[in-house]
PDB file of N, CA and C in Angstrom:
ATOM      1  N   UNK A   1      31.238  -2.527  -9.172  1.00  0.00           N
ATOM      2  CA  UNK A   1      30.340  -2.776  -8.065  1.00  0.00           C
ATOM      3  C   UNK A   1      29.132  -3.555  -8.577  1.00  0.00           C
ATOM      4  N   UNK A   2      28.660  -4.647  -7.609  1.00  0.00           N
ATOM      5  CA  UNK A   2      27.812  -5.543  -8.305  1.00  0.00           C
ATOM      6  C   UNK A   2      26.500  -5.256  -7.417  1.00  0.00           C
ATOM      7  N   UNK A   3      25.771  -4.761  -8.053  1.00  0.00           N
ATOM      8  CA  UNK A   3      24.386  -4.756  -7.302  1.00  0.00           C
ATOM      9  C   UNK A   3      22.908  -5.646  -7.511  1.00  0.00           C
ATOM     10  N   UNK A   4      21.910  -5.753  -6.713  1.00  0.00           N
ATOM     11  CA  UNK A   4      21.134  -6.577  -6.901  1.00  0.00           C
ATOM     12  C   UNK A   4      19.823  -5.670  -7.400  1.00  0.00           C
ATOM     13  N   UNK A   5      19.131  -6.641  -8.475  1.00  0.00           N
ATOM     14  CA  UNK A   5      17.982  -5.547  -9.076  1.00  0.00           C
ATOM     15  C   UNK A   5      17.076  -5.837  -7.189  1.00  0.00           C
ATOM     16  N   UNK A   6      16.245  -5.311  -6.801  1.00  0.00           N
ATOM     17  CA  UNK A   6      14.976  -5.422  -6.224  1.00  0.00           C
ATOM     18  C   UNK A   6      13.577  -4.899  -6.672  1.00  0.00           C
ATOM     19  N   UNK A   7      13.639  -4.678  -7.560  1.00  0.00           N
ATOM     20  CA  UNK A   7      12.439  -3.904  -8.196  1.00  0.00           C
ATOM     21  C   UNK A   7      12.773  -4.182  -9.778  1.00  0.00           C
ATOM     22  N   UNK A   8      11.281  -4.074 -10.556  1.00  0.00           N
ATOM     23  CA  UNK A   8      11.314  -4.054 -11.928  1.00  0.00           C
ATOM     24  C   UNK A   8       9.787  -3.903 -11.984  1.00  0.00           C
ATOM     25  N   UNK A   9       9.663  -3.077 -13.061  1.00  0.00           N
ATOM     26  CA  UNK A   9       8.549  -2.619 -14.043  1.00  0.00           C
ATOM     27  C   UNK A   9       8.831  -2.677 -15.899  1.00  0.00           C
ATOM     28  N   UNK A  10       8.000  -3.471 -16.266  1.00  0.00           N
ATOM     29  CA  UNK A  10       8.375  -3.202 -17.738  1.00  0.00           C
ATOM     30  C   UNK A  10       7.396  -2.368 -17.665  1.00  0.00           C
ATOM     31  N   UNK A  11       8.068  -1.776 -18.630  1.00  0.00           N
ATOM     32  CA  UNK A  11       7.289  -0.215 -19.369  1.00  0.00           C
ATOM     33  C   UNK A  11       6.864  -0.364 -21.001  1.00  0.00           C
ATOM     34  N   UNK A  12       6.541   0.471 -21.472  1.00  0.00           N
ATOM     35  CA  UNK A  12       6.372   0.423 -22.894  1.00  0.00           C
ATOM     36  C   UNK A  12       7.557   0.811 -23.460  1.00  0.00           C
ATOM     37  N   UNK A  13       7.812   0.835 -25.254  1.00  0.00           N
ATOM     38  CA  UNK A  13       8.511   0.468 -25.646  1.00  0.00           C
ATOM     39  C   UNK A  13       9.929  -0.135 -25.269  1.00  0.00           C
ATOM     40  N   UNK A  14       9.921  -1.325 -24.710  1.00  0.00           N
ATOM     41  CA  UNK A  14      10.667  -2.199 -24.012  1.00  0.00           C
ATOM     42  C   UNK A  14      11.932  -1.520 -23.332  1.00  0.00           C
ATOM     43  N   UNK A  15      11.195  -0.761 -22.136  1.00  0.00           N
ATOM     44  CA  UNK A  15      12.005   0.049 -21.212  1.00  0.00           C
ATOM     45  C   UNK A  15      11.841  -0.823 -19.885  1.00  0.00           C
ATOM     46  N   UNK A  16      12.551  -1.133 -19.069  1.00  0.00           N
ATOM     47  CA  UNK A  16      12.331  -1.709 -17.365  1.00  0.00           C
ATOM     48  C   UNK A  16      12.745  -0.767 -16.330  1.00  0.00           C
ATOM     49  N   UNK A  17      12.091  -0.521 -16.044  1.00  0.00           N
ATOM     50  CA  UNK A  17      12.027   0.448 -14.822  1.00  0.00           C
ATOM     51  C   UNK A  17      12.641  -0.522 -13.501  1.00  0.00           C
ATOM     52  N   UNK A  18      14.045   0.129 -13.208  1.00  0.00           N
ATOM     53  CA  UNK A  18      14.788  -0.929 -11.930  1.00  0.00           C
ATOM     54  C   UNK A  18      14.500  -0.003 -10.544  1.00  0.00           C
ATOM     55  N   UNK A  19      14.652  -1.123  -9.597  1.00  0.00           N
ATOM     56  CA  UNK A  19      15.243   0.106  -8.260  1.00  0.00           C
ATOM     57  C   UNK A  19      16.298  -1.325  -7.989  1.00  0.00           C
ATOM     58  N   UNK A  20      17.185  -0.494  -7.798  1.00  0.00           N
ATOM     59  CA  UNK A  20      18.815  -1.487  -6.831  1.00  0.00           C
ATOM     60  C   UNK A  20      18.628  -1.375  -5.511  1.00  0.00           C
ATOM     61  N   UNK A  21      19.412  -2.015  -5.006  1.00  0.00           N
ATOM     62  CA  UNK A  21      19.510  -2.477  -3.606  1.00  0.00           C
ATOM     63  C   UNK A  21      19.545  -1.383  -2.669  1.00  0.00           C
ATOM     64  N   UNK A  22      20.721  -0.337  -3.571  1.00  0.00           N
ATOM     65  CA  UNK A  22      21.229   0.712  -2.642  1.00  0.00           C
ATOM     66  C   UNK A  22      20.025   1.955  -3.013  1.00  0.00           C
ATOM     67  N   UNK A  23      19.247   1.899  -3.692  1.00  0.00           N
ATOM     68  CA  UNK A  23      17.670   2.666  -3.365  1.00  0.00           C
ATOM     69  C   UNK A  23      17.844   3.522  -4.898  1.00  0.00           C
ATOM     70  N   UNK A  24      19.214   3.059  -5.729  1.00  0.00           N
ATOM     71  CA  UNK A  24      19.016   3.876  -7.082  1.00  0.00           C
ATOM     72  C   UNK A  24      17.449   3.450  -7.729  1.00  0.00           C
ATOM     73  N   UNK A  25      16.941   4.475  -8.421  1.00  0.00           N
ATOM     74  CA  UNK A  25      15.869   3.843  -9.667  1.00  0.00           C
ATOM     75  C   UNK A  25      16.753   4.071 -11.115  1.00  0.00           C
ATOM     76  N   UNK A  26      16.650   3.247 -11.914  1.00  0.00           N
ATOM     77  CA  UNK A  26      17.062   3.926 -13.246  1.00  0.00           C
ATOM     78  C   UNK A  26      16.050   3.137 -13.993  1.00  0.00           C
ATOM     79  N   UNK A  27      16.744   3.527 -15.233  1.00  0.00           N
ATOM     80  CA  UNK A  27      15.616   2.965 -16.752  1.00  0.00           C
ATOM     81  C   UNK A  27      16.783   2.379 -17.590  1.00  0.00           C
ATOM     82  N   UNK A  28      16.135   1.429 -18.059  1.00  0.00           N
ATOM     83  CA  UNK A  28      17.104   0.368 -19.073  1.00  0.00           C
ATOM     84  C   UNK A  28      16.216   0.186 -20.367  1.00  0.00           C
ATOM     85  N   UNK A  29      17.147   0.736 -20.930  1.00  0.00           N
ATOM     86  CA  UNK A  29      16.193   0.064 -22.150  1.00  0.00           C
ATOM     87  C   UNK A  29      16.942  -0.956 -23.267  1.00  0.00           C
ATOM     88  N   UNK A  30      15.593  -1.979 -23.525  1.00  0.00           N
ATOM     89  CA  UNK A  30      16.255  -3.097 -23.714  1.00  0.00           C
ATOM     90  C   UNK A  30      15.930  -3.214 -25.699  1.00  0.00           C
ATOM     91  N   UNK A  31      15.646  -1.906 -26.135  1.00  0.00           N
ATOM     92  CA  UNK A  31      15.606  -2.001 -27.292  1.00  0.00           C
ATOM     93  C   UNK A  31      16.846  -2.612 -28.255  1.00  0.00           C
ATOM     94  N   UNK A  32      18.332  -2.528 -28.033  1.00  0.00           N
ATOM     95  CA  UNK A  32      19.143  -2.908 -28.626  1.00  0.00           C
ATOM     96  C   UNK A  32      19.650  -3.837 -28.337  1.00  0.00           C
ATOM     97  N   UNK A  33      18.584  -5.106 -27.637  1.00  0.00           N
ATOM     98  CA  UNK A  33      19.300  -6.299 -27.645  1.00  0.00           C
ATOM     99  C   UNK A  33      17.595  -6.765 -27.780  1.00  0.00           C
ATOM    100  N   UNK A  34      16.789  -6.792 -28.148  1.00  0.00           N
ATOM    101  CA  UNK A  34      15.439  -7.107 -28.451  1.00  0.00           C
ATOM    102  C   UNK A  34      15.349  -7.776 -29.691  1.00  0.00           C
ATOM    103  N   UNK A  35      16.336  -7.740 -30.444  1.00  0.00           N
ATOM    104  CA  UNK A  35      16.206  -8.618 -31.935  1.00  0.00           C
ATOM    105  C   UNK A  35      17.668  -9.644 -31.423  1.00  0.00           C
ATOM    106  N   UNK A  36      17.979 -10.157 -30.628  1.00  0.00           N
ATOM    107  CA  UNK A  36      19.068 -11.461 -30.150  1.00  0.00           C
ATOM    108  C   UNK A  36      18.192 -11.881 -29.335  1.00  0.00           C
ATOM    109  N   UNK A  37      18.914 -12.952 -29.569  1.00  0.00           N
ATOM    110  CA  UNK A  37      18.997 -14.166 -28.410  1.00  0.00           C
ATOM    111  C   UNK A  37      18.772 -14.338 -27.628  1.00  0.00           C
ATOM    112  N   UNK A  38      18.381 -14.319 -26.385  1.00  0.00           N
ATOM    113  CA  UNK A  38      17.185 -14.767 -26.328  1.00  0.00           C
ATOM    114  C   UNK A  38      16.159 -14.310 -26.299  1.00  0.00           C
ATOM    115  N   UNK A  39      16.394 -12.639 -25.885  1.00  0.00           N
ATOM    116  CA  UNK A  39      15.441 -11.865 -25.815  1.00  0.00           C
ATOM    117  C   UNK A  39      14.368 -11.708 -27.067  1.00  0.00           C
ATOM    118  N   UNK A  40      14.363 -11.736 -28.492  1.00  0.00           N
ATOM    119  CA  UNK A  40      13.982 -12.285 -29.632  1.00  0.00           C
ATOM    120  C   UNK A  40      12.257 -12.586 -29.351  1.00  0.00           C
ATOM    121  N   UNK A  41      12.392 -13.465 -27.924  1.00  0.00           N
ATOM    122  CA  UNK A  41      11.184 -14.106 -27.720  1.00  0.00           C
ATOM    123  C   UNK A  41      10.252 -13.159 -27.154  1.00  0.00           C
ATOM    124  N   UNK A  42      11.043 -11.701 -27.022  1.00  0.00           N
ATOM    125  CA  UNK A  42      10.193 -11.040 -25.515  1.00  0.00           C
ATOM    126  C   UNK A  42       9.512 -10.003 -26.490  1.00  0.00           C
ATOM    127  N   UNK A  43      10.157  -9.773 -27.673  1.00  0.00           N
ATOM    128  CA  UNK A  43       9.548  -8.941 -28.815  1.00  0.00           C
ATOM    129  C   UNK A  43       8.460  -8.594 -29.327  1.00  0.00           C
ATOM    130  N   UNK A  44       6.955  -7.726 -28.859  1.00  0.00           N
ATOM    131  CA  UNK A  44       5.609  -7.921 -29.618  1.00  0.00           C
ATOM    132  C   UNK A  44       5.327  -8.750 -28.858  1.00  0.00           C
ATOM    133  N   UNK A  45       5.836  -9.212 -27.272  1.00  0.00           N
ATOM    134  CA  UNK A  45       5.118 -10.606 -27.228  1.00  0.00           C
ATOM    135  C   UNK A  45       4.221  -9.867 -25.351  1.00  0.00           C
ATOM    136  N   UNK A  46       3.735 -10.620 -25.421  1.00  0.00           N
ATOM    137  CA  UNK A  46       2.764 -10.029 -23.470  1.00  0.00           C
ATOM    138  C   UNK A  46       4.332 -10.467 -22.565  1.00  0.00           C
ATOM    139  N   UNK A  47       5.109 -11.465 -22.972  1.00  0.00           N
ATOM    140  CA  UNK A  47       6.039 -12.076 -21.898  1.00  0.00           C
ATOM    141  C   UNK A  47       6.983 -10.924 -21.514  1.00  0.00           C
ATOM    142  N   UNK A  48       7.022  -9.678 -22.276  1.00  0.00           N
ATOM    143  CA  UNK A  48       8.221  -8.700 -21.818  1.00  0.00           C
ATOM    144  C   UNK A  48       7.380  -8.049 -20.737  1.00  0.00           C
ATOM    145  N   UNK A  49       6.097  -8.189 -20.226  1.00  0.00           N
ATOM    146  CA  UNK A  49       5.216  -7.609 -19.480  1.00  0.00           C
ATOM    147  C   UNK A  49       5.766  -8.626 -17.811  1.00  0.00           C
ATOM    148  N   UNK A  50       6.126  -9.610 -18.214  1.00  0.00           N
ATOM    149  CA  UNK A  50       6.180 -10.656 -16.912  1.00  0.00           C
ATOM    150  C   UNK A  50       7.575 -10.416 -16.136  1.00  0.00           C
ATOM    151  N   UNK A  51       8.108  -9.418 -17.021  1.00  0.00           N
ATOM    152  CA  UNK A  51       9.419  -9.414 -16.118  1.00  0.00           C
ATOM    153  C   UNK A  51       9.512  -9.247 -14.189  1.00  0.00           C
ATOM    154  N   UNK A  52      10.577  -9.565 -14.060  1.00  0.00           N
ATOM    155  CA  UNK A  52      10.478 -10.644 -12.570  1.00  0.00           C
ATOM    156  C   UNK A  52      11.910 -10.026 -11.825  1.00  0.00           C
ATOM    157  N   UNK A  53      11.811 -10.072 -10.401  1.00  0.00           N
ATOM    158  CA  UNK A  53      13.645  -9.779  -9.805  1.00  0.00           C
ATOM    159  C   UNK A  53      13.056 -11.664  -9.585  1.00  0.00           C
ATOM    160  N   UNK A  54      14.521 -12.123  -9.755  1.00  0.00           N
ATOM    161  CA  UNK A  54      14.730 -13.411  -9.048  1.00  0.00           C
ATOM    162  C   UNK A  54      16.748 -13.171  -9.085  1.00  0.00           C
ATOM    163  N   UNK A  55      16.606 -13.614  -7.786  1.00  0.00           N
ATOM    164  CA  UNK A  55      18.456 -13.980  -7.359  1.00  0.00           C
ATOM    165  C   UNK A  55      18.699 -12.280  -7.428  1.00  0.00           C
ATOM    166  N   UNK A  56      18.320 -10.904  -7.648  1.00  0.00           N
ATOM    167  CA  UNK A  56      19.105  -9.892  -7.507  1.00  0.00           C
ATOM    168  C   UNK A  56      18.637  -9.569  -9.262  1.00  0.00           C
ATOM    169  N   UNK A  57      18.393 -10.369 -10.100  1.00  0.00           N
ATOM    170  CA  UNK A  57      18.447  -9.673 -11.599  1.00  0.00           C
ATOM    171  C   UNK A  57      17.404  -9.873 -12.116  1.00  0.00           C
ATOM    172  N   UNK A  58      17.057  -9.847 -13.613  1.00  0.00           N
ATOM    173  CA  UNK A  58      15.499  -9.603 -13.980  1.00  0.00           C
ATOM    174  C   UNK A  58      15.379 -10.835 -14.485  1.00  0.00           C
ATOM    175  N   UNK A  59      14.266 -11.382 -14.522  1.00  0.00           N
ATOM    176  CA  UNK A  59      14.326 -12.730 -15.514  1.00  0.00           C
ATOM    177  C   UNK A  59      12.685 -12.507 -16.179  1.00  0.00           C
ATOM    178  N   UNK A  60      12.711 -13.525 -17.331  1.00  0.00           N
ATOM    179  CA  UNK A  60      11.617 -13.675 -17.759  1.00  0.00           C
ATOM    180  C   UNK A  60      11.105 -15.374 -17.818  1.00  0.00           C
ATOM    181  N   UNK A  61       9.883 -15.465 -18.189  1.00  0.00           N
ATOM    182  CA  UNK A  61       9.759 -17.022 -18.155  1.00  0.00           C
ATOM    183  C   UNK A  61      10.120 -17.490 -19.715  1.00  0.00           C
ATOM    184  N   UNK A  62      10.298 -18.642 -19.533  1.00  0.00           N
ATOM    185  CA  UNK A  62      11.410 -19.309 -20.881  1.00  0.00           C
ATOM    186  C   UNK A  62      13.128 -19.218 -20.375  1.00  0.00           C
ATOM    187  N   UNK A  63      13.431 -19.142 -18.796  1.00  0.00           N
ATOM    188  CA  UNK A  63      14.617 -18.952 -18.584  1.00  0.00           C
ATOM    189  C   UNK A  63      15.480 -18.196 -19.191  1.00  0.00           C
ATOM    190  N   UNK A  64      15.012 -16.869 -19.291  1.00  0.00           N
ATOM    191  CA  UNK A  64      15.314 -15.596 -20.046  1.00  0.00           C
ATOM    192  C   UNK A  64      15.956 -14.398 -18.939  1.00  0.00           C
ATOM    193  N   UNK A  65      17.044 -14.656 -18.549  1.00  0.00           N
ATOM    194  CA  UNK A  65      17.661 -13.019 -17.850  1.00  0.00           C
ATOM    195  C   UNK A  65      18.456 -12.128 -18.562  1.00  0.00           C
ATOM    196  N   UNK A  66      18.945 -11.452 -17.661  1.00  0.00           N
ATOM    197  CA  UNK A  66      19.885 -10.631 -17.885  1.00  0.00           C
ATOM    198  C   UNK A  66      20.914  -9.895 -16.942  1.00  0.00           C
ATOM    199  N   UNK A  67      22.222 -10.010 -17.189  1.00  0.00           N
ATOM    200  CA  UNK A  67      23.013 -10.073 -15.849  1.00  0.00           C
ATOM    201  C   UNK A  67      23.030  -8.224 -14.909  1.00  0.00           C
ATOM    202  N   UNK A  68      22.301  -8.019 -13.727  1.00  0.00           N
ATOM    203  CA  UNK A  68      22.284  -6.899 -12.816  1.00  0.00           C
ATOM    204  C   UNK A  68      23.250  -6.024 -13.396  1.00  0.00           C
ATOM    205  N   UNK A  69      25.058  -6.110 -13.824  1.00  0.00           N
ATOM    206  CA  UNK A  69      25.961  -5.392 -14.247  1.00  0.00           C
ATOM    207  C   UNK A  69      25.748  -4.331 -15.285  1.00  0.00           C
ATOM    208  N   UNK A  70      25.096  -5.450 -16.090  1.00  0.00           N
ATOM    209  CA  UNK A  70      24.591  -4.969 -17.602  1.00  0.00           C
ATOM    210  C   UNK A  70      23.675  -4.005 -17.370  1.00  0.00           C
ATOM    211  N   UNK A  71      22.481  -4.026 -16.076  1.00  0.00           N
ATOM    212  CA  UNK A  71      21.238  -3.737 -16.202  1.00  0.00           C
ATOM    213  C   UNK A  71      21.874  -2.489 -15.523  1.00  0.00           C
ATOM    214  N   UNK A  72      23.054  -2.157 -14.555  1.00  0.00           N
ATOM    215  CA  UNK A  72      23.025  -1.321 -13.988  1.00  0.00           C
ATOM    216  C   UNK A  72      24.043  -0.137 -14.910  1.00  0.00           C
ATOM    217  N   UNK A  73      24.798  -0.881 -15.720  1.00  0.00           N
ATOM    218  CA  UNK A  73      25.788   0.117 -16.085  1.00  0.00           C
ATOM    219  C   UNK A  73      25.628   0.388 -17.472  1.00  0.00           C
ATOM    220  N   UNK A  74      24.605  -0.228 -17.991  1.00  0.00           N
ATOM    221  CA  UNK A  74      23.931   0.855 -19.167  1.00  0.00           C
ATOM    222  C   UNK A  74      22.597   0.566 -18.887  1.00  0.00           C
ATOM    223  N   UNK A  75      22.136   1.616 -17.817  1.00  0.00           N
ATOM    224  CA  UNK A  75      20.824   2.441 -17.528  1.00  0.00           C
ATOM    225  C   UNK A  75      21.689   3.623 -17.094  1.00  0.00           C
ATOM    226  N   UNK A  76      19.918   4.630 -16.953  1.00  0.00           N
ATOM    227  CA  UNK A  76      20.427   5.738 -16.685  1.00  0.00           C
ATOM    228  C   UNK A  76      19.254   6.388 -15.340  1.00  0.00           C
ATOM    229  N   UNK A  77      19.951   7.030 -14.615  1.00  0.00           N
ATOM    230  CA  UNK A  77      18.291   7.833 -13.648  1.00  0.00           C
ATOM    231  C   UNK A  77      17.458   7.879 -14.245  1.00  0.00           C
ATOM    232  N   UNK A  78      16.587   7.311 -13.149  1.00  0.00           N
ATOM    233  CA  UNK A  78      15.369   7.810 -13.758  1.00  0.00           C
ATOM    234  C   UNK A  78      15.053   8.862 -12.955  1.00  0.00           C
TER     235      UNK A  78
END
């Protein structure tokens, strides 16, 4: 099932606080992909603070997302 983010909060230690379409909240944490590609850039930096819903998923500036699937099916309730 493919859902759309509508909500995002970055949190501290590079956690994003989602709400989905269908009114879930969960928490993602993006610690184990924070040393790749592209994310690399979002590391120690203010830009993991700018996170964004655009199109249904999260993006950052530097054309930096991450696909809703990912975001939904490894998070957990929050």
């Amino acid at each position: 099932m493919l859902l759309d983010v509508v909500k995002v909060e970055a949190k501290a230690g590079h956690k994003l606080y989602l709400e989905f379409e269908n009114g879930e909240k969960r928490i993602f944490d993006m610690t184990p992909y924070i040393d790749r590609k592209p994310f690399v850039q979002l590391k120690n930096s203010p830009l993991f603070a700018q996170a964004a819903v655009d199109y249904g998923t999260v993006v950052w500036p530097g054309n930096i997302d991450i696909a809703p699937e990912t975001l939904y099916d490894r998070s957990f309730p929050a």
